[in-house]
N, C-alpha and C. Protein backbone atom coordinates (compact mmCIF):
# COMPACT_ATOMS: atom_id res chain seq x y z
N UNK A 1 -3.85 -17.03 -16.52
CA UNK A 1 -3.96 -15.83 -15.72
C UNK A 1 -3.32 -16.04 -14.34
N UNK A 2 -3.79 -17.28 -13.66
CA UNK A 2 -3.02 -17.50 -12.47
C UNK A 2 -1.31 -17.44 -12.45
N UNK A 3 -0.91 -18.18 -13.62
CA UNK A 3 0.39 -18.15 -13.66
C UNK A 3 0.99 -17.02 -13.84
N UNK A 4 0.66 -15.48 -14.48
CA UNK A 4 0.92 -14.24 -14.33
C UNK A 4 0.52 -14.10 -13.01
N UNK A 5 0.05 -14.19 -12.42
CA UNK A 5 0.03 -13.24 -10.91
C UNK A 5 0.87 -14.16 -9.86
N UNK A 6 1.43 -15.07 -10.07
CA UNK A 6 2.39 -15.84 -9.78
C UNK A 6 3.92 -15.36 -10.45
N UNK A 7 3.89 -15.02 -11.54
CA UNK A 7 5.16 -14.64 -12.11
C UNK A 7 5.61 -13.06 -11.62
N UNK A 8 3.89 -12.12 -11.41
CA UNK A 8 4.39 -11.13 -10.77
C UNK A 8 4.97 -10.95 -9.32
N UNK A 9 4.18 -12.44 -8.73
CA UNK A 9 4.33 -11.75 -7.62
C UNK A 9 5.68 -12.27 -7.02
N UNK A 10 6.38 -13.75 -7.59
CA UNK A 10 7.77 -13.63 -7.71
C UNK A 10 8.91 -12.77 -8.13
N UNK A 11 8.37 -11.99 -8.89
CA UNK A 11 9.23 -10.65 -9.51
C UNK A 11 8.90 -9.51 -8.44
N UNK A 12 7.79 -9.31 -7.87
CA UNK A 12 7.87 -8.09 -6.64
C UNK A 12 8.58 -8.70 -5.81
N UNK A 13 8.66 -9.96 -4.81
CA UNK A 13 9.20 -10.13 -3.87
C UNK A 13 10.93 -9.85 -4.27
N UNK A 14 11.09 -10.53 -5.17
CA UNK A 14 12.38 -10.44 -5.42
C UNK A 14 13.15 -8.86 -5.67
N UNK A 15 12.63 -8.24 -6.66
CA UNK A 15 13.14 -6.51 -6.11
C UNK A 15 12.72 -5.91 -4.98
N UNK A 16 11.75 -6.83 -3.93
CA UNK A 16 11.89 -5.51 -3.13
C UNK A 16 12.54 -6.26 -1.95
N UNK A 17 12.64 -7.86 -2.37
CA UNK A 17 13.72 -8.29 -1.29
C UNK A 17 15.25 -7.19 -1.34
N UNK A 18 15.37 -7.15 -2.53
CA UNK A 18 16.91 -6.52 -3.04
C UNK A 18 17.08 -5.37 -2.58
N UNK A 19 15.68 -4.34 -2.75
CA UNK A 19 15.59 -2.81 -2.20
C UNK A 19 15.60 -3.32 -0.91
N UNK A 20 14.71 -4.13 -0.13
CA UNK A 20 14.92 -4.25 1.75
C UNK A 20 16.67 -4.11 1.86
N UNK A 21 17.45 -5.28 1.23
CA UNK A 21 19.14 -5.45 1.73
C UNK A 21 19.79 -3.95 1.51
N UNK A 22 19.16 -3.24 0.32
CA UNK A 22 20.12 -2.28 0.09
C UNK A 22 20.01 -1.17 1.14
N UNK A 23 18.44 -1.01 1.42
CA UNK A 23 18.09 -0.30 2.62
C UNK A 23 18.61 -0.73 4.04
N UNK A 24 18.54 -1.61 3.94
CA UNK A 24 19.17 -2.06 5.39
C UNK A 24 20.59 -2.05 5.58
N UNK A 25 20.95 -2.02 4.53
CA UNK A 25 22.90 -1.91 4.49
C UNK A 25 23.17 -0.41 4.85
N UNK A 26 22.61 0.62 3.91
CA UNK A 26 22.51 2.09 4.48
C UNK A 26 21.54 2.56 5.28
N UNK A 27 21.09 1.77 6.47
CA UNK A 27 20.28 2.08 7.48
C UNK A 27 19.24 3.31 6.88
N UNK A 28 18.54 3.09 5.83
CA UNK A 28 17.60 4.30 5.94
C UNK A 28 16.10 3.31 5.33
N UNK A 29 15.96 2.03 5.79
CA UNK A 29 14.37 1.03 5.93
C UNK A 29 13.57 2.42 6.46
N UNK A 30 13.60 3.31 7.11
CA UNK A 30 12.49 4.06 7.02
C UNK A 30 12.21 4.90 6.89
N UNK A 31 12.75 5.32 5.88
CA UNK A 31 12.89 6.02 4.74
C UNK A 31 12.71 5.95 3.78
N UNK A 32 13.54 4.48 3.30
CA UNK A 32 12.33 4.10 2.15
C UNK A 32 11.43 3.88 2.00
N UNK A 33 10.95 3.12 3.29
CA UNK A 33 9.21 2.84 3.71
C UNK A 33 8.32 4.33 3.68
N UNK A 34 8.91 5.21 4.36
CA UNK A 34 7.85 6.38 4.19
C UNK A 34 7.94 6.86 2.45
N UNK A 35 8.64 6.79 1.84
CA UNK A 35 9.08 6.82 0.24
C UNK A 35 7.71 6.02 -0.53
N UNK A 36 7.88 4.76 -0.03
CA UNK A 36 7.18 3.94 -0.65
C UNK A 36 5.89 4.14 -0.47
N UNK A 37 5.28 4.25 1.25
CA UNK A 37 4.00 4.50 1.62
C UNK A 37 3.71 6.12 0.78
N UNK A 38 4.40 6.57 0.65
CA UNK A 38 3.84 7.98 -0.01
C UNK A 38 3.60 8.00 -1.82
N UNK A 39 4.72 6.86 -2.00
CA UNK A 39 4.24 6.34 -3.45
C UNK A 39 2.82 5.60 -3.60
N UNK A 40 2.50 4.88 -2.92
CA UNK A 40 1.21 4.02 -2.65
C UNK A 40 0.31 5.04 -2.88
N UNK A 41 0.02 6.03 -1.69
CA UNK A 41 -0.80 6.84 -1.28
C UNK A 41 -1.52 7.51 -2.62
N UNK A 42 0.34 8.15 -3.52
CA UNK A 42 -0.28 9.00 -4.88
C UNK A 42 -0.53 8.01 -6.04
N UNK A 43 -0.35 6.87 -5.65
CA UNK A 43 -0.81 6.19 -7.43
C UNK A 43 -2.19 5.72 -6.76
N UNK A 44 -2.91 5.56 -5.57
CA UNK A 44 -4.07 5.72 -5.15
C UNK A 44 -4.79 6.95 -5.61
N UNK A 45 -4.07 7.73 -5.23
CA UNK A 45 -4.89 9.23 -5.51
C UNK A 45 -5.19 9.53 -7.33
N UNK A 46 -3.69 9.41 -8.28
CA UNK A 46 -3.78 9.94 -9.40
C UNK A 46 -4.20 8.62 -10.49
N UNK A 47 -4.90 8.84 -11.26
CA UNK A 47 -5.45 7.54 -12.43
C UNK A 47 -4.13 8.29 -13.55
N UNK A 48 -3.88 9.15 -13.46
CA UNK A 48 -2.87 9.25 -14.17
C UNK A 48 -1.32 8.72 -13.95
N UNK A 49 -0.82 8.74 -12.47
CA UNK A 49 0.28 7.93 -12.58
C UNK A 49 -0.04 6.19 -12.89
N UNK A 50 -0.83 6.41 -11.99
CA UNK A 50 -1.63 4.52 -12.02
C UNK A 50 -1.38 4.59 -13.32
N UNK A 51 -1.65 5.10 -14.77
CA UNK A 51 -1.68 4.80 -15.81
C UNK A 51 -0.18 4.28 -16.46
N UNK A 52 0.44 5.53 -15.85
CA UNK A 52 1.98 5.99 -16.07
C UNK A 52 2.80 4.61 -15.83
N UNK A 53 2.78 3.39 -14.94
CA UNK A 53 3.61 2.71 -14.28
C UNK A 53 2.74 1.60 -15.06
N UNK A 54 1.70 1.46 -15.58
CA UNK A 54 1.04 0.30 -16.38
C UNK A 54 1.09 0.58 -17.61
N UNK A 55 1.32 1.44 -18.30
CA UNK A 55 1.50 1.78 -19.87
C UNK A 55 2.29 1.19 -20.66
N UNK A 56 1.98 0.09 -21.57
CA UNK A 56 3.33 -0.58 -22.18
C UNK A 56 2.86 0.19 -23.60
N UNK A 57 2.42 1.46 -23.82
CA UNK A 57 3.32 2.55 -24.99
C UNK A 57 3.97 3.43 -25.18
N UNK A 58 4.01 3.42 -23.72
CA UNK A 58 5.38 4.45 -23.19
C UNK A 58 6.77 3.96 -23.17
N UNK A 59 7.96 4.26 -23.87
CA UNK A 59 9.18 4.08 -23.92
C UNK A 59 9.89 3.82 -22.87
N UNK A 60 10.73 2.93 -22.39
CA UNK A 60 11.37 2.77 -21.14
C UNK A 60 11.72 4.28 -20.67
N UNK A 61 12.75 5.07 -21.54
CA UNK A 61 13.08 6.59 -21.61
C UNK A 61 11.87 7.18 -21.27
N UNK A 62 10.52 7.61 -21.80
CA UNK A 62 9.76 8.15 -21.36
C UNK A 62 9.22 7.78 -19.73
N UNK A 63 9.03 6.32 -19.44
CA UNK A 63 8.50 6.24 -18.63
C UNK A 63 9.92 6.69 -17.29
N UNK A 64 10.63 6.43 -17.42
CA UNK A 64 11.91 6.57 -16.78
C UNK A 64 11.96 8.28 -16.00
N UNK A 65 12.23 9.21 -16.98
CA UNK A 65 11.85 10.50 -17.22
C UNK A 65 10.75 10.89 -16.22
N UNK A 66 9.60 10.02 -16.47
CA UNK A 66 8.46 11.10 -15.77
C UNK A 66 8.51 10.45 -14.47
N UNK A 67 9.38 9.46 -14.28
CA UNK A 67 8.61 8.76 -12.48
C UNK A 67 10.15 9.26 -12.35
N UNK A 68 11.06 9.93 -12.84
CA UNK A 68 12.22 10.52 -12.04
C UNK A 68 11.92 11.84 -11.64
N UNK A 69 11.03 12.72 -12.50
CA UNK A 69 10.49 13.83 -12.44
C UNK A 69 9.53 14.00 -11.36
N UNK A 70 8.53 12.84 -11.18
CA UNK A 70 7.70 13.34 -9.81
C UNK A 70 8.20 12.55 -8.24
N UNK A 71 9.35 11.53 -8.62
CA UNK A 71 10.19 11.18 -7.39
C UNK A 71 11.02 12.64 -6.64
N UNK A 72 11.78 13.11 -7.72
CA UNK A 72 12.62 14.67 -7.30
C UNK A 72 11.53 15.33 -6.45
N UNK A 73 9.97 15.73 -7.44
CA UNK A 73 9.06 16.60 -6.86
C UNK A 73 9.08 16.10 -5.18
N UNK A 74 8.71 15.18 -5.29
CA UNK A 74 8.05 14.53 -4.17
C UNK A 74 9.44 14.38 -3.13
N UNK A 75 10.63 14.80 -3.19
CA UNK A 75 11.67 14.80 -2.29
C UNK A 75 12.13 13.42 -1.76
N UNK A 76 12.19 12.16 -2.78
CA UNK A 76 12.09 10.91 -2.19
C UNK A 76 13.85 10.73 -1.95
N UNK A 77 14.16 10.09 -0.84
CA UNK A 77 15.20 9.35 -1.04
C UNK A 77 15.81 8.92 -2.17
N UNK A 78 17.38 8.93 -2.35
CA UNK A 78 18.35 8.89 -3.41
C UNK A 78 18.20 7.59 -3.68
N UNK A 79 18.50 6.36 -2.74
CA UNK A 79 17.95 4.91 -2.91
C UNK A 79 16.87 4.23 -3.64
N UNK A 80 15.14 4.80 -2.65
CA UNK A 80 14.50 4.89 -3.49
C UNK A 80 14.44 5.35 -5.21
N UNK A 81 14.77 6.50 -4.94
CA UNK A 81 14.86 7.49 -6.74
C UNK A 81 15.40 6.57 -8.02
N UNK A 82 16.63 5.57 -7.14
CA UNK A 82 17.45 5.05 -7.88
C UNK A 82 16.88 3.78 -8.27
N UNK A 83 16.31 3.45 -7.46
CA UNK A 83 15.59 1.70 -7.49
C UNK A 83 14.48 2.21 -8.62
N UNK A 84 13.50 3.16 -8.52
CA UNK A 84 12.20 3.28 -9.37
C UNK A 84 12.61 3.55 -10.69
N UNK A 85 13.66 4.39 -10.81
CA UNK A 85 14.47 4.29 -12.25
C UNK A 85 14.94 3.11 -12.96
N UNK A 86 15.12 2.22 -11.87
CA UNK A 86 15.77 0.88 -12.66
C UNK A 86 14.41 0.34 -12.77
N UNK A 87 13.33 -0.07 -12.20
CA UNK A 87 12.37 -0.22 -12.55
C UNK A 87 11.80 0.05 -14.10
N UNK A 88 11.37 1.34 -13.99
CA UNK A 88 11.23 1.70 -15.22
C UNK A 88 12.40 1.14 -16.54
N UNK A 89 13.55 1.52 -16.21
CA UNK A 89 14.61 1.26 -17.30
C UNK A 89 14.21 -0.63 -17.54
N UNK A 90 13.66 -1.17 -16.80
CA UNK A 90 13.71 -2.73 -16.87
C UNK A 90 12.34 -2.84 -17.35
N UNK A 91 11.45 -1.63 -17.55
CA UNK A 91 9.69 -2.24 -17.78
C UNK A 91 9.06 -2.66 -16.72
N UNK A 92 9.31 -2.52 -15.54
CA UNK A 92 8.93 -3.50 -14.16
C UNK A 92 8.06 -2.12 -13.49
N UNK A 93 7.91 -1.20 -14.07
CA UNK A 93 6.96 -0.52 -12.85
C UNK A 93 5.72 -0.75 -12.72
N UNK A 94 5.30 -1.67 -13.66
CA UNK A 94 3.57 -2.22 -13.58
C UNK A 94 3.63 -3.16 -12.47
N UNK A 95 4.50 -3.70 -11.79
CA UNK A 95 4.26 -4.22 -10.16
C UNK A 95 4.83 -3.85 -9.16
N UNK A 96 4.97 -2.29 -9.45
CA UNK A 96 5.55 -1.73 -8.18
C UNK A 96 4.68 -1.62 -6.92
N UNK A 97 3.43 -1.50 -6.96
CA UNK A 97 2.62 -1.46 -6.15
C UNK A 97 2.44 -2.82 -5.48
N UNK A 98 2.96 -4.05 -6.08
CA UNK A 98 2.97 -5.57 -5.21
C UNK A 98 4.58 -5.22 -4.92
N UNK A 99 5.64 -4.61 -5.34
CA UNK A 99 6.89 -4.29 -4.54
C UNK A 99 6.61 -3.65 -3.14
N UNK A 100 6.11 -2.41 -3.04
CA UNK A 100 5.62 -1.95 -2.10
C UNK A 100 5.28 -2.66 -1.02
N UNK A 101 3.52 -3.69 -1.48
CA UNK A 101 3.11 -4.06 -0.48
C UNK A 101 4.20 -5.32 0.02
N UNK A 102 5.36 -5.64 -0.81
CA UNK A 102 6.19 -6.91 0.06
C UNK A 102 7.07 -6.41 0.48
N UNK A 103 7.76 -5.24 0.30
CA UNK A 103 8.74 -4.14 1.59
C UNK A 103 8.31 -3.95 2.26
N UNK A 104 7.15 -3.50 2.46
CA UNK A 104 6.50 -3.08 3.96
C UNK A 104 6.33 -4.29 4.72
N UNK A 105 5.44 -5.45 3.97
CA UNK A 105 5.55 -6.59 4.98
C UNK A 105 6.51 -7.28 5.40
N UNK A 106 7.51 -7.16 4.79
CA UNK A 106 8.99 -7.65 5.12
C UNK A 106 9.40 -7.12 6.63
N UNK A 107 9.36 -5.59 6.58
CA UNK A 107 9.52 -4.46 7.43
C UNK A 107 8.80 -5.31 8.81
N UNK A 108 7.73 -5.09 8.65
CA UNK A 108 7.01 -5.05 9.82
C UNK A 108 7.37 -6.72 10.56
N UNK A 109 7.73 -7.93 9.39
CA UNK A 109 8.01 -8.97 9.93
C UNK A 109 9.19 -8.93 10.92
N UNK A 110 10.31 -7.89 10.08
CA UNK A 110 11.29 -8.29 11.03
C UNK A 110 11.14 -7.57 12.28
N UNK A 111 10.42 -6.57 12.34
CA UNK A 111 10.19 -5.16 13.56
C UNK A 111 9.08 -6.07 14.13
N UNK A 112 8.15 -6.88 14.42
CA UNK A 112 7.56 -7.89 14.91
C UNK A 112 6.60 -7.20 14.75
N UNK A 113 5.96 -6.77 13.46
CA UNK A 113 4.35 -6.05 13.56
C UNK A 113 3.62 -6.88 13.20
N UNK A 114 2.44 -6.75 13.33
CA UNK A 114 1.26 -7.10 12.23
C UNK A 114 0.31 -5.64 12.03
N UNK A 115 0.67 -6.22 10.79
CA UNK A 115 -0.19 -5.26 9.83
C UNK A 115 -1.87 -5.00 10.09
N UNK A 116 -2.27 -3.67 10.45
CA UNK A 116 -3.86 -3.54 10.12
C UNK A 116 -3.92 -2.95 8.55
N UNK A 117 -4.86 -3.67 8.21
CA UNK A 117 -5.47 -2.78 6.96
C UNK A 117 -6.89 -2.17 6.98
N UNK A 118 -6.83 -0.68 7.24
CA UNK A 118 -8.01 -0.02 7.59
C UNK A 118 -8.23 0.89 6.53
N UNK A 119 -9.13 0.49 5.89
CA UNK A 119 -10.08 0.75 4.69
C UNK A 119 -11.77 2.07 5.42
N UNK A 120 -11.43 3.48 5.47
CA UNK A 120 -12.42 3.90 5.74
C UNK A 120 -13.07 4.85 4.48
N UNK A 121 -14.04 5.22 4.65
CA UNK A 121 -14.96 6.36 3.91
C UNK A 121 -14.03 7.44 3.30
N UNK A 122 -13.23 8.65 4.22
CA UNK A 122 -12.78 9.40 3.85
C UNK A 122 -11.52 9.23 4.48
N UNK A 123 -10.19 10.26 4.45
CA UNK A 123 -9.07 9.86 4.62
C UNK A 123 -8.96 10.11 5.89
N UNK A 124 -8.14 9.33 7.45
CA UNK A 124 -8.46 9.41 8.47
C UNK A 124 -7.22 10.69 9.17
N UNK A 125 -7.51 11.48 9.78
CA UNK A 125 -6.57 12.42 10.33
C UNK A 125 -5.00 11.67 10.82
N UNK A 126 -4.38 12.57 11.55
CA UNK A 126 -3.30 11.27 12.08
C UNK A 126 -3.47 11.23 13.92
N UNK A 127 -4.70 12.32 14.12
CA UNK A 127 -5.18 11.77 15.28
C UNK A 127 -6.31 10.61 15.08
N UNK A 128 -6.65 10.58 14.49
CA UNK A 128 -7.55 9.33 14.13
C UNK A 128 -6.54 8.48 14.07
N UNK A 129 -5.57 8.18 12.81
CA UNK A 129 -4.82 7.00 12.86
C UNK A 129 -4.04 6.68 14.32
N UNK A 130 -3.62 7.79 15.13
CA UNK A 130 -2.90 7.24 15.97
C UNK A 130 -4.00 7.08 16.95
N UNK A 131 -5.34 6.98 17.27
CA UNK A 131 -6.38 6.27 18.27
C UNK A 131 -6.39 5.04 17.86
N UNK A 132 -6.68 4.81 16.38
CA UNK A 132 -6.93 3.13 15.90
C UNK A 132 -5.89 2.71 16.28
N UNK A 133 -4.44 2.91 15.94
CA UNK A 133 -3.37 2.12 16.09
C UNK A 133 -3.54 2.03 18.18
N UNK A 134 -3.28 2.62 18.02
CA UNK A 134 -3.84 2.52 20.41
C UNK A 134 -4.36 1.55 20.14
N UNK A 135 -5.92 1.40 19.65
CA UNK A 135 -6.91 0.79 20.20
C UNK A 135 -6.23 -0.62 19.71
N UNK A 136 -5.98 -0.48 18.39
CA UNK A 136 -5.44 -2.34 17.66
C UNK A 136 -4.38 -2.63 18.63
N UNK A 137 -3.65 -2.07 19.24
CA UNK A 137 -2.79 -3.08 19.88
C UNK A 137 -2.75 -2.90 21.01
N UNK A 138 -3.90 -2.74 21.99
CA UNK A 138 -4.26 -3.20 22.90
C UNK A 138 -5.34 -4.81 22.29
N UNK A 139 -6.04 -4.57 21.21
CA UNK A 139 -6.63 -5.71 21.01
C UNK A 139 -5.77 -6.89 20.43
N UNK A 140 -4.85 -6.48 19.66
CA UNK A 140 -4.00 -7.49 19.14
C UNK A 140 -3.31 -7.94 20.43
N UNK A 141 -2.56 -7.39 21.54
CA UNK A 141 -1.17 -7.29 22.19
C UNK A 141 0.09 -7.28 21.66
N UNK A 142 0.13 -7.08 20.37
CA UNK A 142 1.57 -6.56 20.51
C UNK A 142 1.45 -5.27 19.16
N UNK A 143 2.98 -4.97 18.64
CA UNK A 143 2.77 -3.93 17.20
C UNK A 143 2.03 -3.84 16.28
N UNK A 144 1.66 -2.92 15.93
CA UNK A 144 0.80 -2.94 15.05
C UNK A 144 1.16 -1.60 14.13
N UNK A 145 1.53 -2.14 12.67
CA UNK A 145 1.32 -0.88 11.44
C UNK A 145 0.05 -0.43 10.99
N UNK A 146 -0.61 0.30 11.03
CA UNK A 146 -2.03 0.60 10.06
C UNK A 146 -1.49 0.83 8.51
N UNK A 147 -1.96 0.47 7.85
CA UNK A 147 -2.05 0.18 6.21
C UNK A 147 -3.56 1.08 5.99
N UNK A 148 -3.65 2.47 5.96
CA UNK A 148 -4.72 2.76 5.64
C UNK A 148 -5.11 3.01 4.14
N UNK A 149 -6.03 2.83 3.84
CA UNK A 149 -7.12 3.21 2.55
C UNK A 149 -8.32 3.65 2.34
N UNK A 150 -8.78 4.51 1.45
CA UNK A 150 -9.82 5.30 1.52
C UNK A 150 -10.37 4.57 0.59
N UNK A 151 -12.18 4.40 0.92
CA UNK A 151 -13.04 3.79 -0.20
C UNK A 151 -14.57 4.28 -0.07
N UNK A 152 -14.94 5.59 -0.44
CA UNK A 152 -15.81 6.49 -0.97
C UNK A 152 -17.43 5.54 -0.22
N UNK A 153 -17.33 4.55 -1.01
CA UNK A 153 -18.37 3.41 -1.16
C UNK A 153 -19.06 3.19 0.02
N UNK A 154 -18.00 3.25 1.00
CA UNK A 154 -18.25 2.84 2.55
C UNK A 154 -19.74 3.62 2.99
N UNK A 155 -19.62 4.92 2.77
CA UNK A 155 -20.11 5.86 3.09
C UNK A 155 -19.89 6.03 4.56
N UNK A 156 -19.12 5.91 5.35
CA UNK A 156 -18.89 5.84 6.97
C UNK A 156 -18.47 4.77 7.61
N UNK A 157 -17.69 4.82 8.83
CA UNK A 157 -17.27 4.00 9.36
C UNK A 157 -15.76 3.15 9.01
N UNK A 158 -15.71 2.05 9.40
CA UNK A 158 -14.56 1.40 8.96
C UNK A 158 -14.31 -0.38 8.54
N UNK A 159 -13.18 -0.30 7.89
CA UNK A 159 -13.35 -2.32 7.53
C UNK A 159 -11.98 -2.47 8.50
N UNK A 160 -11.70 -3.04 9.18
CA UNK A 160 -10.35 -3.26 9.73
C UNK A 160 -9.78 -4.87 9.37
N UNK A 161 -8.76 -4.98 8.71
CA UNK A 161 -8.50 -6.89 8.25
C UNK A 161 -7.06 -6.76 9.11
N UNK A 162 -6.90 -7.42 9.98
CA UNK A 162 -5.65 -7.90 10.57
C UNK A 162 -5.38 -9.53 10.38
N UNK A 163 -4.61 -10.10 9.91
CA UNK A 163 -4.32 -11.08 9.56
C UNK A 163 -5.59 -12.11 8.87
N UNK A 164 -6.43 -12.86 8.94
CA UNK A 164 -7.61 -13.59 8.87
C UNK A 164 -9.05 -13.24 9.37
N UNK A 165 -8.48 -11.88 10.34
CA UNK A 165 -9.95 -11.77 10.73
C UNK A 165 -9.99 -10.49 10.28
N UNK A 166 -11.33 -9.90 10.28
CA UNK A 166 -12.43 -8.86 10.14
C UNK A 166 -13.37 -7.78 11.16
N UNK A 167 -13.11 -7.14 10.75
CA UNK A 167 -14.45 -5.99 11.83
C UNK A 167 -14.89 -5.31 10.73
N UNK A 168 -15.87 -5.25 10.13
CA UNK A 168 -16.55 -4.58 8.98
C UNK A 168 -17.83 -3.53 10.04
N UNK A 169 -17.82 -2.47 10.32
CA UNK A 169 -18.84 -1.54 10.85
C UNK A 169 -18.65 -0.29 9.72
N UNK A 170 -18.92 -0.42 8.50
CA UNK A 170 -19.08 0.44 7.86
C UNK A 170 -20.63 0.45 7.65
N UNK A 171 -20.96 2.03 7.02
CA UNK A 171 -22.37 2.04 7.10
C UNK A 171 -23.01 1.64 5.91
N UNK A 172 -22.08 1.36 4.76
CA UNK A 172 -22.74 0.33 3.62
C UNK A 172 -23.28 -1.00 4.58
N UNK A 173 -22.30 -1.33 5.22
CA UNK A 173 -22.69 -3.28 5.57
C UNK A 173 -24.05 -2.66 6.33
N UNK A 174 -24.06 -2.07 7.46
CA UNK A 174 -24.95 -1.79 8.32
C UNK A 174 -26.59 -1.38 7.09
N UNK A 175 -26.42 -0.72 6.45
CA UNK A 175 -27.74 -0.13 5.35
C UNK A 175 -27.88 -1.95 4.72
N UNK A 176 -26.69 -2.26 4.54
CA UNK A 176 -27.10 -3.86 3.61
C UNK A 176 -28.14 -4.89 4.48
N UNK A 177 -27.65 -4.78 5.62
CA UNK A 177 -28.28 -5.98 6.76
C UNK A 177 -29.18 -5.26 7.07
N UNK A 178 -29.30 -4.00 7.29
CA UNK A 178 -30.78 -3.17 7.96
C UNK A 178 -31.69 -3.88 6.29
N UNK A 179 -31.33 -3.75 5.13
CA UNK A 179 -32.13 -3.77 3.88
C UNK A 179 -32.64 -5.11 4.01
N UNK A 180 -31.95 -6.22 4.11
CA UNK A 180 -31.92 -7.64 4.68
C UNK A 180 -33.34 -7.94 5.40
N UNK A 181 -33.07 -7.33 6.66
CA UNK A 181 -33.59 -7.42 8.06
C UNK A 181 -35.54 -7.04 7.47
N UNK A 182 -35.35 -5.89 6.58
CA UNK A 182 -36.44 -5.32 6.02
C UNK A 182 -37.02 -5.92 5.40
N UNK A 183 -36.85 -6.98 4.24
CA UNK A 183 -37.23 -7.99 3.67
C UNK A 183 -37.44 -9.30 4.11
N UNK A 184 -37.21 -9.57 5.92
CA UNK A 184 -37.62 -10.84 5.54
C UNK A 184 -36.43 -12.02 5.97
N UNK A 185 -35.57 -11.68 5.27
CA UNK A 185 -34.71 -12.34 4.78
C UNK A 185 -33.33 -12.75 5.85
N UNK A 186 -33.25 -11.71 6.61
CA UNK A 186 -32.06 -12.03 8.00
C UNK A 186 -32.31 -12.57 8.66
């Protein structure tokens, strides 16, 4: 099992090293990045594409077909459009989502970011996102991307992971340690 998530994750770096050069040769890195972050976003949202890009009984042709069909919908870049097709035509869209997450980090390496990954309750406005991003890089000191994600579970609040460290003030942890605290046990 280890050695598959090793074999994938040499196979994401490597196409999306290839998509970074091609993007960067026709200056449109952000473009494909907003492409990509908006691909993320909907195979988060739909269990049906999620299905669509992991399905090995779907025909290269079929699968090809329908992720060209909701790329058009979705108005993505010609680059992008073209890369997710070869994907599919190669069987490779079951790690597009570890492609993703190694274009973006590529991105932000060379633009000198570090990445937040902010995991809240419900989906955050983009005045919300643009307060967190304020607030993270005054705490970090320098760039900062937010990587946001929605997780129901939380029931409130937020998880923020920037490199090794943590701020967990969601109101699951808070109900867990209040439950703790109640027993005895903290």
């Amino acid at each position: 099992m280890a050695a598959n998530a090793s074999v994938s994750a040499g196979l994401a770096e490597r196409y999306a090293s290839a998509l970074f050069e091609l993007a960067d040769e026709r200056r449109a890195l952000d473009t494909v990045a907003r492409d990509l972050q908006q691909l993320r976003v909907m195979l988060a949202e739909s269990a049906d594409l999620a299905r669509l890009v992991r399905s090995p009984v779907l025909s290269r042709e079929q699968q090809a077909a329908a992720i060209e069909a909701i790329v058009v919908k979705a108005g993505f870049d010609d680059l992008t459009r073209k890369f997710l097709g070869l994907l599919a035509r190669n069987r490779r869209l079951f790690a597009v989502g570890a492609m993703i997450q190694a274009f973006l980090a590529e991105l932000a390496r060379r633009r000198g970011e570090v990445t937040a990954h902010v995991t809240s309750a419900q989906k955050l406005s983009d005045g919300q996102l643009a307060s967190i991003t304020d607030a993270l890089r005054r705490a970090v000191g320098s760039k900062v991307s937010v990587d946001p994600s929605v997780d129901p579970s939380l029931l409130g609040g937020l998880i923020v992971r920037v490199g090794s460290r943590m701020v967990d003030s969601s109101l699951r942890t808070k109900l867990q340690r209040l439950e703790l605290a109640m027993k005895g046990v903290a």
